[in-house]
N, C-alpha and C. Protein backbone atom coordinates (compact mmCIF):
# COMPACT_ATOMS: atom_id res chain seq x y z
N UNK A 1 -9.54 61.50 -21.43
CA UNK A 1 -9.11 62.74 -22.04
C UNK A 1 -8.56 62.45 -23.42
N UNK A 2 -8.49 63.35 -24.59
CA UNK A 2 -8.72 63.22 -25.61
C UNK A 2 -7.04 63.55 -26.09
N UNK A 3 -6.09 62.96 -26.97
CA UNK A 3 -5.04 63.59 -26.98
C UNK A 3 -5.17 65.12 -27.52
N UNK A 4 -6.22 65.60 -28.15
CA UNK A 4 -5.94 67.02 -28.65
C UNK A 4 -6.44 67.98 -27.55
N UNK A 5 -6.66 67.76 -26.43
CA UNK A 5 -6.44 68.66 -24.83
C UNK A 5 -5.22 68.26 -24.68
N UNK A 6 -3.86 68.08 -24.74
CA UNK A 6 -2.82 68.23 -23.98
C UNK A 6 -2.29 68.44 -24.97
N UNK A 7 -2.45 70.05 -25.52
CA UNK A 7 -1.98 71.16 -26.46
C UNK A 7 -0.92 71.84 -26.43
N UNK A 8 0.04 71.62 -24.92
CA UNK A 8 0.99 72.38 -24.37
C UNK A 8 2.30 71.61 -24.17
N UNK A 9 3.36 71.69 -24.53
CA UNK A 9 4.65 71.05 -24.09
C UNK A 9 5.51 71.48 -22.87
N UNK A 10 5.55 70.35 -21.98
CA UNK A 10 5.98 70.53 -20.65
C UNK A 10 7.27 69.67 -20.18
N UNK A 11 8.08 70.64 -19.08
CA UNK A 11 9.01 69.54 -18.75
C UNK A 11 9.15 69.85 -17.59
N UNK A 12 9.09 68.50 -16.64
CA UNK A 12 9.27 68.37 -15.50
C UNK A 12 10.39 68.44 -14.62
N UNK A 13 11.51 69.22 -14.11
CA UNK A 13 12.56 69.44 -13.44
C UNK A 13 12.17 68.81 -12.12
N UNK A 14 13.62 68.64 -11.84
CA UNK A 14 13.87 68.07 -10.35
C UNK A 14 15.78 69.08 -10.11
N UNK A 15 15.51 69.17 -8.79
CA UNK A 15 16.54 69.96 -8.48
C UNK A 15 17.71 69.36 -7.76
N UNK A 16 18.74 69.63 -8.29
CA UNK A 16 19.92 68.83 -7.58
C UNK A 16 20.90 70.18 -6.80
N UNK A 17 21.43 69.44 -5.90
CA UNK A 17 22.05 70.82 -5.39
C UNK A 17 23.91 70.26 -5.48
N UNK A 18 24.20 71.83 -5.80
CA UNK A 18 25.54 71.75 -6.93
C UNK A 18 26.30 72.68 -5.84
N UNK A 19 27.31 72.46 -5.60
CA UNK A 19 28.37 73.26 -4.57
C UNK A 19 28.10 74.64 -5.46
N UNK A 20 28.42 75.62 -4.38
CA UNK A 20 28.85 77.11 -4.95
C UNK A 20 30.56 77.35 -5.11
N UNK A 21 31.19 76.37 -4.74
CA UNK A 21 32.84 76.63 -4.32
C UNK A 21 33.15 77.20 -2.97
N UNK A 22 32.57 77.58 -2.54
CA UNK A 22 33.29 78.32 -1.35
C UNK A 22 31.92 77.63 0.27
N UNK A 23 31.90 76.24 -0.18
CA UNK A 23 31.46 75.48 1.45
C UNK A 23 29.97 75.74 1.28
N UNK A 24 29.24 76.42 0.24
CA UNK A 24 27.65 76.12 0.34
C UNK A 24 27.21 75.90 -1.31
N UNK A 25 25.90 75.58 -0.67
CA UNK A 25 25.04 75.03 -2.14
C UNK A 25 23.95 75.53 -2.95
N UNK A 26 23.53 75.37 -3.99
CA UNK A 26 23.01 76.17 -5.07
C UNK A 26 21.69 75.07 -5.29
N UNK A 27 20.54 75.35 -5.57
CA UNK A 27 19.93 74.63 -6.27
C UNK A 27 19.64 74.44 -7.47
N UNK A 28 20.21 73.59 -8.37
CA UNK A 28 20.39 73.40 -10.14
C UNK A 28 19.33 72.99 -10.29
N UNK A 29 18.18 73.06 -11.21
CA UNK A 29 17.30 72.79 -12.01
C UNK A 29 17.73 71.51 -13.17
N UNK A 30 17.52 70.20 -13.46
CA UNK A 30 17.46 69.97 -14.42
C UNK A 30 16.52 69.20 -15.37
N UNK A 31 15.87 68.85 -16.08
CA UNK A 31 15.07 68.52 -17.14
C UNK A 31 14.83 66.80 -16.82
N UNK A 32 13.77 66.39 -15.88
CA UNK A 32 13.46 65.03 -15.74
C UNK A 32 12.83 63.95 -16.44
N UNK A 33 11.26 65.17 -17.39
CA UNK A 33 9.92 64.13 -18.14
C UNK A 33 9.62 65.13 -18.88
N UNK A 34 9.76 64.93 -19.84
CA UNK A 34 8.76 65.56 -20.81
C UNK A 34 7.62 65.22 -21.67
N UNK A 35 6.69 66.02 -21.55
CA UNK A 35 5.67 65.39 -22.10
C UNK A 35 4.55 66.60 -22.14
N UNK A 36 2.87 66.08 -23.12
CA UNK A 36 2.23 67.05 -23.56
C UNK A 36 0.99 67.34 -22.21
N UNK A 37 0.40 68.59 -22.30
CA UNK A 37 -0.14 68.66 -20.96
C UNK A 37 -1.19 69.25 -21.40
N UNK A 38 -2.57 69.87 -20.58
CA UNK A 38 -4.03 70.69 -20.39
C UNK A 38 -3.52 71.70 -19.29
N UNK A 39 -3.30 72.85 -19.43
CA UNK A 39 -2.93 73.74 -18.19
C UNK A 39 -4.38 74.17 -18.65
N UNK A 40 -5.07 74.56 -17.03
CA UNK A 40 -5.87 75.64 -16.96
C UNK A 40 -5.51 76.36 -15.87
N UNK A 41 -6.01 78.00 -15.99
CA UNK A 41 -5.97 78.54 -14.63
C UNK A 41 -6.94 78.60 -13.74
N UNK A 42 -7.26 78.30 -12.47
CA UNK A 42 -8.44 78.36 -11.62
C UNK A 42 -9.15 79.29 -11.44
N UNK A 43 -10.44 79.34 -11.96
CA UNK A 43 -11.31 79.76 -11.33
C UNK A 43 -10.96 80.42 -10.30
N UNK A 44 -11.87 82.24 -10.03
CA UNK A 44 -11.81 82.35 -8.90
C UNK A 44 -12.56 82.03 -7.27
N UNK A 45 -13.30 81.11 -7.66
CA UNK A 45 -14.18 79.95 -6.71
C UNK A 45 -13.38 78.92 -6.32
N UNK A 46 -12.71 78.62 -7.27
CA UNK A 46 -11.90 78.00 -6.91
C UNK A 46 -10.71 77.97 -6.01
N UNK A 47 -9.86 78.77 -6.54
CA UNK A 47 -8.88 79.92 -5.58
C UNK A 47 -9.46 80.34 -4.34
N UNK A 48 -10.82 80.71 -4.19
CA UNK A 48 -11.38 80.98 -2.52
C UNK A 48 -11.40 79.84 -2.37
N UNK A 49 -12.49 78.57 -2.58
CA UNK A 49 -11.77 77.41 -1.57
C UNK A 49 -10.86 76.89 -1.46
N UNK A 50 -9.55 76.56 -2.38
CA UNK A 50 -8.36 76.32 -2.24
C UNK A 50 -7.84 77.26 -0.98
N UNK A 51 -7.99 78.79 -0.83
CA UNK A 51 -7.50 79.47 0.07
C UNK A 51 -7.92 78.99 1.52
N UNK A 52 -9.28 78.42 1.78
CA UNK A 52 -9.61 78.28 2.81
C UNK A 52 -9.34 77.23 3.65
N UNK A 53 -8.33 75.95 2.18
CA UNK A 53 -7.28 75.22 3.21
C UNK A 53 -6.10 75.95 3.09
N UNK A 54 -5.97 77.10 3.19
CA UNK A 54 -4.28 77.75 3.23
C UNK A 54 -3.62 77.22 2.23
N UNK A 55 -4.06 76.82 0.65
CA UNK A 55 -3.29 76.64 -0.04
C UNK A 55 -3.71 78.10 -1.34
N UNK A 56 -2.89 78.49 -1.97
CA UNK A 56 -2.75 79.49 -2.86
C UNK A 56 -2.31 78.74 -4.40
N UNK A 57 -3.41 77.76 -4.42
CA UNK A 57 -2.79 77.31 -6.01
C UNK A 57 -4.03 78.17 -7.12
N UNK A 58 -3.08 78.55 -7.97
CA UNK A 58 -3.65 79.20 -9.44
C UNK A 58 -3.64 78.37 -10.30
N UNK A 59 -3.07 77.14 -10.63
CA UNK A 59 -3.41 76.49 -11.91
C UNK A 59 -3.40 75.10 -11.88
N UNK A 60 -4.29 74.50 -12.94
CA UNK A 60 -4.07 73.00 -12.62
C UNK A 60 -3.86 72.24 -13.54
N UNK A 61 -3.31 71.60 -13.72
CA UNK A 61 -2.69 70.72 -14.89
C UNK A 61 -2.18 69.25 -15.36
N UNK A 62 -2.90 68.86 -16.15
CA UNK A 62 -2.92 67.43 -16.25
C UNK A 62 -2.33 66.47 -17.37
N UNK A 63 -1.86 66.06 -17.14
CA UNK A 63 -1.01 64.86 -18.13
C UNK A 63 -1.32 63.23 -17.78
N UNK A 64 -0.82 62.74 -19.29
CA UNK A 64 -0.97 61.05 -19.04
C UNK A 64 0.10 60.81 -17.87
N UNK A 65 -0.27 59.36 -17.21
CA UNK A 65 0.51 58.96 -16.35
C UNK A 65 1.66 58.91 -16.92
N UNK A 66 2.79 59.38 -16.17
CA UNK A 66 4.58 59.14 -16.95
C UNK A 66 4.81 57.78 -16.73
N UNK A 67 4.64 57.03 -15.46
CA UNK A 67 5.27 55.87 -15.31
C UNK A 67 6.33 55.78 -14.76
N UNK A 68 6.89 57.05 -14.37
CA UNK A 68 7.98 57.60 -13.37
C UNK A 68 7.52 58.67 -11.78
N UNK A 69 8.44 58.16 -11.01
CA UNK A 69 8.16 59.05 -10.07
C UNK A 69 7.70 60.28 -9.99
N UNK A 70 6.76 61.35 -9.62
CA UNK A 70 6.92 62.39 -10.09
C UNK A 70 6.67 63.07 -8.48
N UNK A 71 7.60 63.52 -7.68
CA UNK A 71 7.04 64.44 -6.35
C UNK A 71 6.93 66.01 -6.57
N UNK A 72 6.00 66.46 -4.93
CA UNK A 72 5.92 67.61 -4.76
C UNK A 72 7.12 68.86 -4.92
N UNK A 73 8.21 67.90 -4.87
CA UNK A 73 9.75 68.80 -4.63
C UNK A 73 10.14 69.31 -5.92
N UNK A 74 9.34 69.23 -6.92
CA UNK A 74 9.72 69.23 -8.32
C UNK A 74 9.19 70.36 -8.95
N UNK A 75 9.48 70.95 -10.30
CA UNK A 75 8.39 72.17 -10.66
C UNK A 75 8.18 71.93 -12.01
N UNK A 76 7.19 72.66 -12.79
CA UNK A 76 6.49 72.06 -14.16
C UNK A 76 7.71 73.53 -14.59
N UNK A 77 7.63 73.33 -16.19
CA UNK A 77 8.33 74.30 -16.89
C UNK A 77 7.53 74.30 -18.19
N UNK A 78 6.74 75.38 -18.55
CA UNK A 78 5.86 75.87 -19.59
C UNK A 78 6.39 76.78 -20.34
N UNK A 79 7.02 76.77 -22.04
CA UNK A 79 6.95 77.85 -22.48
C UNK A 79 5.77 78.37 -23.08
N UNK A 80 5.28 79.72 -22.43
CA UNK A 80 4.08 80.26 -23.05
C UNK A 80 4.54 80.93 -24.13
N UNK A 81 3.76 80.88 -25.40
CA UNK A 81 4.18 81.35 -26.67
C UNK A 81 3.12 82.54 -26.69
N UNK A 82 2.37 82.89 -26.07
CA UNK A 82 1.99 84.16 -26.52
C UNK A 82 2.53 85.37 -25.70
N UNK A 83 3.47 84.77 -24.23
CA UNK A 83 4.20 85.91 -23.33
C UNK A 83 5.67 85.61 -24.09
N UNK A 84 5.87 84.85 -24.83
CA UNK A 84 7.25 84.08 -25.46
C UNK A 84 8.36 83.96 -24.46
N UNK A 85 7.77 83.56 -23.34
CA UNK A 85 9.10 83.13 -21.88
C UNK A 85 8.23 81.94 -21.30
N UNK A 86 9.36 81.19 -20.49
CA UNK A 86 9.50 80.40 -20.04
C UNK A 86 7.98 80.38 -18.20
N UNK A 87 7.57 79.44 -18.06
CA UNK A 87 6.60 79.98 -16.79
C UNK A 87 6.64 78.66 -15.89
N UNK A 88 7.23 78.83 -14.86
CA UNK A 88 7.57 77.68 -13.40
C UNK A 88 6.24 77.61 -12.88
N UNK A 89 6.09 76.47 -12.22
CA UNK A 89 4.87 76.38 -11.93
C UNK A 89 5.42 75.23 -10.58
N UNK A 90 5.12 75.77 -8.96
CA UNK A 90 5.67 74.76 -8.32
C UNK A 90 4.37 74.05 -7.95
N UNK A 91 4.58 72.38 -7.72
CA UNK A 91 3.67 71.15 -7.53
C UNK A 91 3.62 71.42 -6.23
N UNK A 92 1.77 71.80 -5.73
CA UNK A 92 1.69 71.66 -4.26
C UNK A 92 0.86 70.02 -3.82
N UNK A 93 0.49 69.78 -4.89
CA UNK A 93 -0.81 68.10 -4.73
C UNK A 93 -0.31 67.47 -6.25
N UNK A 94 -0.34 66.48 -6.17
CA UNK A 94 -0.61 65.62 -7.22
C UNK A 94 -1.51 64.43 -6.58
N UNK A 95 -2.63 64.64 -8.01
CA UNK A 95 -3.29 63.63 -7.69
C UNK A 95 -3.61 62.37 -9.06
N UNK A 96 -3.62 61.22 -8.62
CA UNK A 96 -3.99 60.14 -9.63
C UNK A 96 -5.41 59.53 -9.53
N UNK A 97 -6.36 59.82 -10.32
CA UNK A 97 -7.35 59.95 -9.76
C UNK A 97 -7.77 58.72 -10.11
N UNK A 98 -8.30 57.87 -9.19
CA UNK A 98 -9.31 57.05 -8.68
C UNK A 98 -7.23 55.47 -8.73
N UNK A 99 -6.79 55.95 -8.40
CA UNK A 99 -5.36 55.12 -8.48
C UNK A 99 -5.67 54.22 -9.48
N UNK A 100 -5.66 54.98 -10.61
CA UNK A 100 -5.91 54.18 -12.30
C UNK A 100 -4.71 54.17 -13.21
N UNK A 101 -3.74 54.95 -12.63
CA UNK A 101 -2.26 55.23 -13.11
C UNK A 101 -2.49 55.78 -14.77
N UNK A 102 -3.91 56.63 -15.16
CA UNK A 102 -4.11 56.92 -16.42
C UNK A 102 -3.51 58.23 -16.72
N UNK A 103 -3.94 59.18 -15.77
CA UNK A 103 -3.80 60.75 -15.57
C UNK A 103 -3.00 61.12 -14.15
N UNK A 104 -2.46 62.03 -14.81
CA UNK A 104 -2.16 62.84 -13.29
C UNK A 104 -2.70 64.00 -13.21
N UNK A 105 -3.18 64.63 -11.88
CA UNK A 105 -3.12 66.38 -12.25
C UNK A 105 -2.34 66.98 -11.16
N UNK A 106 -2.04 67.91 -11.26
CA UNK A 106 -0.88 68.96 -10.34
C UNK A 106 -1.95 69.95 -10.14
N UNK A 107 -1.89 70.43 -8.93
CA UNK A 107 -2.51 71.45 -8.60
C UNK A 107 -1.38 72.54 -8.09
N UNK A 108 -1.41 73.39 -8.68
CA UNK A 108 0.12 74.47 -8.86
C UNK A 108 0.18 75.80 -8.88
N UNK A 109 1.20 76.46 -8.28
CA UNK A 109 1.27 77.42 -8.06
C UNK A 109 2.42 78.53 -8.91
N UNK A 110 1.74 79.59 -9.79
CA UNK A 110 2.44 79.85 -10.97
C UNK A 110 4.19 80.81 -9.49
N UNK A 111 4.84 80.23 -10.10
CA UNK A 111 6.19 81.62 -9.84
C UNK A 111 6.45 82.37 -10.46
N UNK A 112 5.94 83.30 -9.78
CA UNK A 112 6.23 84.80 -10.62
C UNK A 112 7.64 85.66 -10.17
């Protein structure tokens, strides 16, 4: 992949959980990897076979390998500049394809 496909600036959160004060907990968001990315949205061929393993992912998105952990428990953070807000995107697969540690892609599900 070419660096001028990963056109988009992304940051990877991981969630820590922060007391509320009164005996329960909150989940805090904070800022883990950042780095440049290729979001596309899926196809709707795609989206039907994704559905037909019971998964509901809309977008998929790929970056160089970080070189850091990166799990499912985590969510991408996109600012789109033409909606000019912020867009969560939770990680249902990551895959490294052919275990070359070059690319990753997330296969993801936008939160609306």
């Amino acid at each position: 992949m070419r660096s001028g496909d990963l056109k988009h600036g992304i940051v990877i959160e991981r969630a820590t959980k922060t007391s509320d004060g009164i005996g329960g907990y909150t989940d805090t968001w904070s800022d883990y990897y950042s780095c440049r990315a290729a979001i596309w949205p899926m196809r709707a061929s795609e989206i039907l076979d994704a559905m037909k393993l019971e998964l509901n992912v809309n977008h998929r998105i790929r970056i160089r390998h970080p070189r850091r952990n990166i799990t499912a428990d985590m969510r991408i953070k996109w600012f789109d500049q033409i909606a000019e807000e912020n867009k969560y995107f939770n990680i249902v697969s990551i895959i490294n394809a052919d275990k070359k540690n070059v690319m990753l892609e997330f296969l993801a599900i936008e939160d609306v």
